[in-house]
N, C-alpha and C. Protein backbone atom coordinates (compact mmCIF):
# COMPACT_ATOMS: atom_id res chain seq x y z
N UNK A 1 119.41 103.92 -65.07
CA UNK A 1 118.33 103.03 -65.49
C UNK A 1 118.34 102.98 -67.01
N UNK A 2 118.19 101.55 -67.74
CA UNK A 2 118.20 101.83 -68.82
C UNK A 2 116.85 101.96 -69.40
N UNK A 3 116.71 102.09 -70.76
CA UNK A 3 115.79 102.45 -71.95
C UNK A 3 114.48 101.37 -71.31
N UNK A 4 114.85 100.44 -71.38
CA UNK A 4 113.84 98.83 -71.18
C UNK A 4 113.25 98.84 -70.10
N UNK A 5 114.38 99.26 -68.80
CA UNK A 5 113.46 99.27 -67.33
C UNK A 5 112.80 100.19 -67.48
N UNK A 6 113.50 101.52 -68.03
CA UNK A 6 112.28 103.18 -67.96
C UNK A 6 111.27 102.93 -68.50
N UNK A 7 110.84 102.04 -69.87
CA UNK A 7 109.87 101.79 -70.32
C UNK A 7 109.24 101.19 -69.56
N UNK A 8 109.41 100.01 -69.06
CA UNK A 8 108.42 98.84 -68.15
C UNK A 8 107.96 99.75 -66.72
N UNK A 9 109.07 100.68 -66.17
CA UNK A 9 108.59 101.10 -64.93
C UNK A 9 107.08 101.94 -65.73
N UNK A 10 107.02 102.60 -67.01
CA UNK A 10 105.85 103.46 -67.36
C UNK A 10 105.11 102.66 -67.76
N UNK A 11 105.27 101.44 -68.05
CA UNK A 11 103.88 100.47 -68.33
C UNK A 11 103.15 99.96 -67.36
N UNK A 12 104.09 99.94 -66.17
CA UNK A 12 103.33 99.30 -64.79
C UNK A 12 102.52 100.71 -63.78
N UNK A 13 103.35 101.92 -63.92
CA UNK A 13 102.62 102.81 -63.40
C UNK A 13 101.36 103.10 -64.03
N UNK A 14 101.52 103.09 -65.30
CA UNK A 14 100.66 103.43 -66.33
C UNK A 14 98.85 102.20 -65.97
N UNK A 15 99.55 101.16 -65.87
CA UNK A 15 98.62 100.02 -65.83
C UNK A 15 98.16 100.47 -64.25
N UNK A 16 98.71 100.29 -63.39
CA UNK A 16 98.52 100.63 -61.92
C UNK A 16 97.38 101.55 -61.70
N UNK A 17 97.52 102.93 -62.62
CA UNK A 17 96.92 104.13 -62.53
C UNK A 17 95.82 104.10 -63.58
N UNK A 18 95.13 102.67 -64.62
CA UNK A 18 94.20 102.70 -65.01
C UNK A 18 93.50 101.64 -64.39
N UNK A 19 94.11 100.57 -63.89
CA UNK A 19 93.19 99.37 -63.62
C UNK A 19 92.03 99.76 -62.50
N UNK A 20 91.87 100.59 -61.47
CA UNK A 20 90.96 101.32 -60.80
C UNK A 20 89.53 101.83 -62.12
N UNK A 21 89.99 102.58 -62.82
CA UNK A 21 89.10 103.00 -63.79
C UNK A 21 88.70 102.48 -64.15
N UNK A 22 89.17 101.22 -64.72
CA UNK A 22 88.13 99.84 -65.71
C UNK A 22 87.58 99.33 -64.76
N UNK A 23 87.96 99.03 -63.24
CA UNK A 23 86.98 98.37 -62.73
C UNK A 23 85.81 99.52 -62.61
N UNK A 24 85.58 100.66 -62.31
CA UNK A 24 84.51 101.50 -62.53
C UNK A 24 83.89 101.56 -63.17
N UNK A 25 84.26 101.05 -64.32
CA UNK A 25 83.21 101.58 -65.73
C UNK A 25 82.60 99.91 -66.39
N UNK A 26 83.13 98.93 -65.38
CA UNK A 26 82.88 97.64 -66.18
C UNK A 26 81.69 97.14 -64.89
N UNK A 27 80.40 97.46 -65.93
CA UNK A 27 79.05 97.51 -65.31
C UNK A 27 78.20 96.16 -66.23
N UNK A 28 76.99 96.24 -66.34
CA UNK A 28 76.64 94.87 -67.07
C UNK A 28 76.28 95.76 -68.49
N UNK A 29 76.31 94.93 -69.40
CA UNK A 29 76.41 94.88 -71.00
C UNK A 29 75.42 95.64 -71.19
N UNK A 30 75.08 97.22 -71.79
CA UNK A 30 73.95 97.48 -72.37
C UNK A 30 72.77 96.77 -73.16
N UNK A 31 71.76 96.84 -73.34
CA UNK A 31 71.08 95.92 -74.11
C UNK A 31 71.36 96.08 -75.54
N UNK A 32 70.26 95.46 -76.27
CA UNK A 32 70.75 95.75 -78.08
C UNK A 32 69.99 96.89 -78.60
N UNK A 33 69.24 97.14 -77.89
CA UNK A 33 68.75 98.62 -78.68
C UNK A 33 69.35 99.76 -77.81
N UNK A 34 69.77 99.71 -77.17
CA UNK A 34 70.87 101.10 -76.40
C UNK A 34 71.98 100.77 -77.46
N UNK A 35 72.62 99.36 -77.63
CA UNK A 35 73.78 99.24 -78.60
C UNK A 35 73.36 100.01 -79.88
N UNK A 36 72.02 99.94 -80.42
CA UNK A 36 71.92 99.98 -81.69
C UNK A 36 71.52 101.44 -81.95
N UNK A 37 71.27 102.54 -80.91
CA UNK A 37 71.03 103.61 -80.59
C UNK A 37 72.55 104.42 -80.43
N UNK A 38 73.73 103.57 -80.03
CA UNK A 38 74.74 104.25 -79.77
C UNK A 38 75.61 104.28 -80.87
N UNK A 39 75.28 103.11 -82.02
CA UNK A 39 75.69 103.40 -82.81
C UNK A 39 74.68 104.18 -84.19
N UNK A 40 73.79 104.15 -84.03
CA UNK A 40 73.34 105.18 -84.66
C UNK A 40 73.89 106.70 -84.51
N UNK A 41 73.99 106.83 -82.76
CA UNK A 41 74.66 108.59 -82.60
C UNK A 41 76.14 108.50 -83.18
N UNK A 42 77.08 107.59 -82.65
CA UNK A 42 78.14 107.51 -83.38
C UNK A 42 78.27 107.79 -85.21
N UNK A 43 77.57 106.99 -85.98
CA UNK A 43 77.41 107.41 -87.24
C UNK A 43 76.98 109.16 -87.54
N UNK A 44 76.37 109.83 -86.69
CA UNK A 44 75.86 111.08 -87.02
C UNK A 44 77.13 111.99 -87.28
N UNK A 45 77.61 112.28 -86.32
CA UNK A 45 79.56 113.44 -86.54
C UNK A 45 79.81 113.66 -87.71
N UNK A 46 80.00 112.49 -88.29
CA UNK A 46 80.69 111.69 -89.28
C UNK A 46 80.12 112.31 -90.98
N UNK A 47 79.33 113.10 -90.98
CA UNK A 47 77.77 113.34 -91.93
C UNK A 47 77.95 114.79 -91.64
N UNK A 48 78.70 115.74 -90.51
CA UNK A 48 78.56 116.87 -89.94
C UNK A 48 80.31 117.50 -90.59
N UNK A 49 80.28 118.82 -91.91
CA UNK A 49 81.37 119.31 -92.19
C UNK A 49 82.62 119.58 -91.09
N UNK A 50 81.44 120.12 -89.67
CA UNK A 50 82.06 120.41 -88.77
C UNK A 50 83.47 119.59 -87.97
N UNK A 51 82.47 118.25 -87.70
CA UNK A 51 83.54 117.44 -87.27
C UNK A 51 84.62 117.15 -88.04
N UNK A 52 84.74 117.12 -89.28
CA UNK A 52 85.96 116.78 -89.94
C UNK A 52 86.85 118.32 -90.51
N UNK A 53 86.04 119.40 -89.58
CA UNK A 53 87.32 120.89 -89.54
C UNK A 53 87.87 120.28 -88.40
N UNK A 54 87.37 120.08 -87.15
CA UNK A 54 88.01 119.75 -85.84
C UNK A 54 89.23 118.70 -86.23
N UNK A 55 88.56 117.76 -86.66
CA UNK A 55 89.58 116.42 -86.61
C UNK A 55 90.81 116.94 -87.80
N UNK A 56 90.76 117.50 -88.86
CA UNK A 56 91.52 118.09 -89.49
C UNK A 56 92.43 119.26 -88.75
N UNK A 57 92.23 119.82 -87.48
CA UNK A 57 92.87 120.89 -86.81
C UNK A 57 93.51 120.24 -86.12
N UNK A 58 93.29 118.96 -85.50
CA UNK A 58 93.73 118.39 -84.76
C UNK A 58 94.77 117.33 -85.12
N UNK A 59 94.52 116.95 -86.33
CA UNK A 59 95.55 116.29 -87.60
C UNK A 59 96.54 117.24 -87.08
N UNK A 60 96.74 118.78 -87.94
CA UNK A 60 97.03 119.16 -87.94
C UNK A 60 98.21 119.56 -87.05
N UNK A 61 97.95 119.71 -85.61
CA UNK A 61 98.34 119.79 -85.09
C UNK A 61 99.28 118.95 -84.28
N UNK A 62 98.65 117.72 -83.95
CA UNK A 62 99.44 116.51 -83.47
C UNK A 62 100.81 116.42 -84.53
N UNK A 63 100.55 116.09 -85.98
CA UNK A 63 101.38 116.21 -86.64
C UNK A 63 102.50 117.11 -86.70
N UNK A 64 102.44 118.24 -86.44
CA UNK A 64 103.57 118.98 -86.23
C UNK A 64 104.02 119.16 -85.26
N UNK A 65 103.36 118.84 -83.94
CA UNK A 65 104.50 118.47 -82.56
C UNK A 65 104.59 117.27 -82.26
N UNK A 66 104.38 116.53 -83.03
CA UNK A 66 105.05 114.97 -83.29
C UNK A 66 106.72 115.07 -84.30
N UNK A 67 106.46 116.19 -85.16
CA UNK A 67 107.69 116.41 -86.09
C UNK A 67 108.53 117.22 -85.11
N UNK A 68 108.28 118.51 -84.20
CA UNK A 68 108.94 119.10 -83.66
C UNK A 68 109.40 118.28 -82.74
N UNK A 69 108.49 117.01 -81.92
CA UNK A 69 109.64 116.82 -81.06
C UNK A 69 110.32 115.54 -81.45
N UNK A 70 110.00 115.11 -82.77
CA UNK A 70 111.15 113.67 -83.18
C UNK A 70 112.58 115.04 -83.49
N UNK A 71 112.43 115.78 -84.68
CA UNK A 71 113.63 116.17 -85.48
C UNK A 71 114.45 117.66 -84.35
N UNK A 72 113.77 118.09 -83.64
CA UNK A 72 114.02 119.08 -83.31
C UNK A 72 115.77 118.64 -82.68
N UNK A 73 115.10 117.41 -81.59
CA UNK A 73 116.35 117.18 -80.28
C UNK A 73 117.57 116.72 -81.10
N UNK A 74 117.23 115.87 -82.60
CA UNK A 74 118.43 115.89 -83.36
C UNK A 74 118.97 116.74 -84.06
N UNK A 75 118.28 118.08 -84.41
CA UNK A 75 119.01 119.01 -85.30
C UNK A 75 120.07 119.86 -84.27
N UNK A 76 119.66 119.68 -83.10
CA UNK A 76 119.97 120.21 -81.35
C UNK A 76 121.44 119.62 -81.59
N UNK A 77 121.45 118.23 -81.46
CA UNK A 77 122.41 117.73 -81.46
C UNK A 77 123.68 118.20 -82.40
N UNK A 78 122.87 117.81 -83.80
CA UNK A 78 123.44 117.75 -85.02
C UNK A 78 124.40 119.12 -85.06
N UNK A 79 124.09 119.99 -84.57
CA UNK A 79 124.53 121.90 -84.67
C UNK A 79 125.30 121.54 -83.91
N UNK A 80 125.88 120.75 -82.94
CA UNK A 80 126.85 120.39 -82.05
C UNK A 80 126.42 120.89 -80.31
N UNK A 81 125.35 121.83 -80.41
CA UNK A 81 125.67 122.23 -78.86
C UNK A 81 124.92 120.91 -78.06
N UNK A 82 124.73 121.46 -76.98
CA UNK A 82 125.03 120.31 -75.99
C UNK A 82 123.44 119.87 -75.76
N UNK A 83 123.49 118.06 -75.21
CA UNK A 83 122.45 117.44 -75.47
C UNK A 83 121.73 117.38 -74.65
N UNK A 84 121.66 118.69 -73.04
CA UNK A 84 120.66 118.99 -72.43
C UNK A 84 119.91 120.20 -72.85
N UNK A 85 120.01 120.73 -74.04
CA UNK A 85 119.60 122.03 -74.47
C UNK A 85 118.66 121.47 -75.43
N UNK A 86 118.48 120.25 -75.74
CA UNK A 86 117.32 118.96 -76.10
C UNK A 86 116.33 118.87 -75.58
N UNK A 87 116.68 118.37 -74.31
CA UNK A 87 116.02 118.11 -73.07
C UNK A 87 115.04 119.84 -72.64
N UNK A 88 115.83 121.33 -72.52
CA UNK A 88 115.08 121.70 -71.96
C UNK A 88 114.03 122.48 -73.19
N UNK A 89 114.82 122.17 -74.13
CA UNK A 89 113.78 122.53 -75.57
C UNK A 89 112.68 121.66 -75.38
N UNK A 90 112.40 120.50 -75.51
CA UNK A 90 111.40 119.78 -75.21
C UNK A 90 110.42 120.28 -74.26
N UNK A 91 111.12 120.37 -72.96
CA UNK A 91 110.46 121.19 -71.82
C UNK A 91 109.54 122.44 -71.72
N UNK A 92 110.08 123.37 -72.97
CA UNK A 92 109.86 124.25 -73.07
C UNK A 92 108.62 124.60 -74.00
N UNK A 93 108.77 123.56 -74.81
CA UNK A 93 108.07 123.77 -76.22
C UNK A 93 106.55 122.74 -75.34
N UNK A 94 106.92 121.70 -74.46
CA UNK A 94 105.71 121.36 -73.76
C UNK A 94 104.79 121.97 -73.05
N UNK A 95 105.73 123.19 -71.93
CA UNK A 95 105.00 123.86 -71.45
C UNK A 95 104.21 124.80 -72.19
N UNK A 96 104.48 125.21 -73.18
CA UNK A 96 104.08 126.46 -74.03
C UNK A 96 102.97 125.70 -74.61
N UNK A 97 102.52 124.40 -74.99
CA UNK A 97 101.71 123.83 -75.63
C UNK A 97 100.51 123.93 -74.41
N UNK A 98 101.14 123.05 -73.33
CA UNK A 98 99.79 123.44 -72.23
C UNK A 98 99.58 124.45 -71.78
N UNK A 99 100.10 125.70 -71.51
CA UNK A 99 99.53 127.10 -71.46
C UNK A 99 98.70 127.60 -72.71
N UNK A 100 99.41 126.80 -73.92
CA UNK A 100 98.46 127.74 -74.93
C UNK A 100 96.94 126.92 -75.05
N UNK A 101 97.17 125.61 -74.60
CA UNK A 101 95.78 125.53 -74.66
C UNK A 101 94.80 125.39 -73.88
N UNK A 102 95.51 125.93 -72.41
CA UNK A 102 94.95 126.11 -71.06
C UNK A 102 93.83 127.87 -71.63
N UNK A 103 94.91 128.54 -71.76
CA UNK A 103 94.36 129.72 -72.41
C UNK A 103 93.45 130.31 -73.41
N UNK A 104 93.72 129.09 -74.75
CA UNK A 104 92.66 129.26 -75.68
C UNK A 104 91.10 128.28 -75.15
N UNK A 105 91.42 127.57 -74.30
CA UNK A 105 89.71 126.93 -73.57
C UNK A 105 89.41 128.19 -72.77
N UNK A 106 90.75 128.59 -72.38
CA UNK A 106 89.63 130.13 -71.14
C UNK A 106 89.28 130.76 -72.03
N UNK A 107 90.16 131.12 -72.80
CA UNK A 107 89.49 132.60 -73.87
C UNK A 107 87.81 132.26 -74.83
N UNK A 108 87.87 130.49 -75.59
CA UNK A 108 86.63 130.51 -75.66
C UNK A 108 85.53 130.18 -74.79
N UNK A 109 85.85 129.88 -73.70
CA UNK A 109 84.18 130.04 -72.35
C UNK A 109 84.09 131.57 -72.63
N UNK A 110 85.14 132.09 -72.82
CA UNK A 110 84.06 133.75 -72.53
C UNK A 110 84.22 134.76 -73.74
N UNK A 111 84.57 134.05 -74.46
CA UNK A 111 84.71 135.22 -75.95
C UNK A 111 83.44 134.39 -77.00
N UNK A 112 82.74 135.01 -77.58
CA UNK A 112 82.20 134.15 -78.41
C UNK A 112 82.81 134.20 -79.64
N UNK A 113 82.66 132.64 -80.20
CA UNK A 113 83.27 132.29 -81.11
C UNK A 113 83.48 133.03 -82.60
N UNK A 114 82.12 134.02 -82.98
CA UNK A 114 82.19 134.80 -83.76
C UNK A 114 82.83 136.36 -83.81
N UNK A 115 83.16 136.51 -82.41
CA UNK A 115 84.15 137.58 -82.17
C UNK A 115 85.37 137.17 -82.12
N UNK A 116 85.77 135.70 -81.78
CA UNK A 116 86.86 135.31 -82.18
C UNK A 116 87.59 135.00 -83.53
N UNK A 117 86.75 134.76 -84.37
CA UNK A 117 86.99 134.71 -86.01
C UNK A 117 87.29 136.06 -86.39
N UNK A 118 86.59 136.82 -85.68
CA UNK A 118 86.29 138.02 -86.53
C UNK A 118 88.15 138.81 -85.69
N UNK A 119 88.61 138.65 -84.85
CA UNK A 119 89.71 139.34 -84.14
C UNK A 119 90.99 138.39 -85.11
N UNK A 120 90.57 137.43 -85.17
CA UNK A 120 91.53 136.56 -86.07
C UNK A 120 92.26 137.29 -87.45
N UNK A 121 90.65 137.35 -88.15
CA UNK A 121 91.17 137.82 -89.38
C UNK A 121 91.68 138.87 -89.45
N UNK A 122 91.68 139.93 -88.33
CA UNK A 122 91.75 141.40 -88.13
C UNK A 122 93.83 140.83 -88.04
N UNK A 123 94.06 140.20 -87.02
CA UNK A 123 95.50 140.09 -86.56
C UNK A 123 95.67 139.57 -87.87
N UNK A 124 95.51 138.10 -88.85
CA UNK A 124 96.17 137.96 -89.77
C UNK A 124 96.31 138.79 -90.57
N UNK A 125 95.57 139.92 -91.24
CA UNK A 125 95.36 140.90 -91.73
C UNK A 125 96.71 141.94 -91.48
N UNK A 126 96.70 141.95 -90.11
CA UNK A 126 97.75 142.58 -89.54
C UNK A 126 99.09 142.69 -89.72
N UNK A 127 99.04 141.15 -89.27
CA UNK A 127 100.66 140.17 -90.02
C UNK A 127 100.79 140.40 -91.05
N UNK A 128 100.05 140.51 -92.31
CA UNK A 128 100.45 140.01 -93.71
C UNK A 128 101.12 141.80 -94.18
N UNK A 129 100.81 142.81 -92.75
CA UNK A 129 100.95 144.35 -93.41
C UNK A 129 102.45 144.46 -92.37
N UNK A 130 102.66 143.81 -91.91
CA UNK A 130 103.83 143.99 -90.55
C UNK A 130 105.21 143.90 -91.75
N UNK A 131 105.54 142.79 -92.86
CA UNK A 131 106.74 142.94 -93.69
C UNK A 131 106.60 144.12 -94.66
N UNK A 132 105.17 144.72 -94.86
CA UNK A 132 105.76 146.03 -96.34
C UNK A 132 105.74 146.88 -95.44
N UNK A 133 105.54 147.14 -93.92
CA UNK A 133 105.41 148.21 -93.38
C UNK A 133 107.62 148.27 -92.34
N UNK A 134 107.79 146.95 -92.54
CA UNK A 134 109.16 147.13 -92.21
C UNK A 134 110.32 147.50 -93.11
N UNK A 135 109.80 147.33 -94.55
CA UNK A 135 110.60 147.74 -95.79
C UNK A 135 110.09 148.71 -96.50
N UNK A 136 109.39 149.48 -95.94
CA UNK A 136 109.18 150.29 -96.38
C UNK A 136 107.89 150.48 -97.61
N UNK A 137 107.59 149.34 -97.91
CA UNK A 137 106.76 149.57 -99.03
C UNK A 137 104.99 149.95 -99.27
């Protein structure tokens, strides 16, 4: 199958597997003061330091497994070995993304968040003593 059909077959599954949902959610038009109420809450986030640590973590993050998985499968290549060791790098580095953040939602339902900062700084703390303690210094 080429590039063009694989794409179109994921635009039609893709479409297939939302058009159910829009008909669900397409109810009659809120009025203008629910409109003008929803955008009032919308404006609030926006005013909150908080939301722009999140959206900055999340920058963060997208951005560098957007870089890992454009350059990675070509440096794969580029080193010469072979171009299913691409494929299961990808695989690999995906699954590890959804376990880690299957894990960090379990760990915060039941850790509170200020024992979690506080175990943080303890491990980075840790790390930064792990190289003078391997050389000796």
């Amino acid at each position: 199958m080429g590039g063009r059909a694989a794409f179109g077959s994921l635009l039609l599954a893709l479409f297939t597997a939302l058009l159910p949902l829009a008909c669900c959610f397409s109810g009659r038009a809120a009025s203008a003061t629910a409109r003008q109420a929803d955008a009032t809450a919308a404006g609030t986030p926006v005013r909150d330091h908080r939301f722009w640590l999140v959206t900055g973590g999340l920058f963060v993050c997208g951005f560098h497994v957007t870089f890992l998985v454009t350059h990675v499968p070509g440096v794969i290549t580029a080193c010469g070995l072979p171009s299913g060791l691409a494929g299961a790098w990808l695989a690999v580095a995906g699954g590890a993304n959804i376990v880690g953040s299957l894990l960090a939602g379990g760990l915060i339902r039941r850790v509170a968040p200020a024992h979690l900062r506080h175990a943080g700084k303890h491990a980075r703390e840790d790390l930064k003593r792990c190289p003078a303690q391997a050389t000796g210094r």
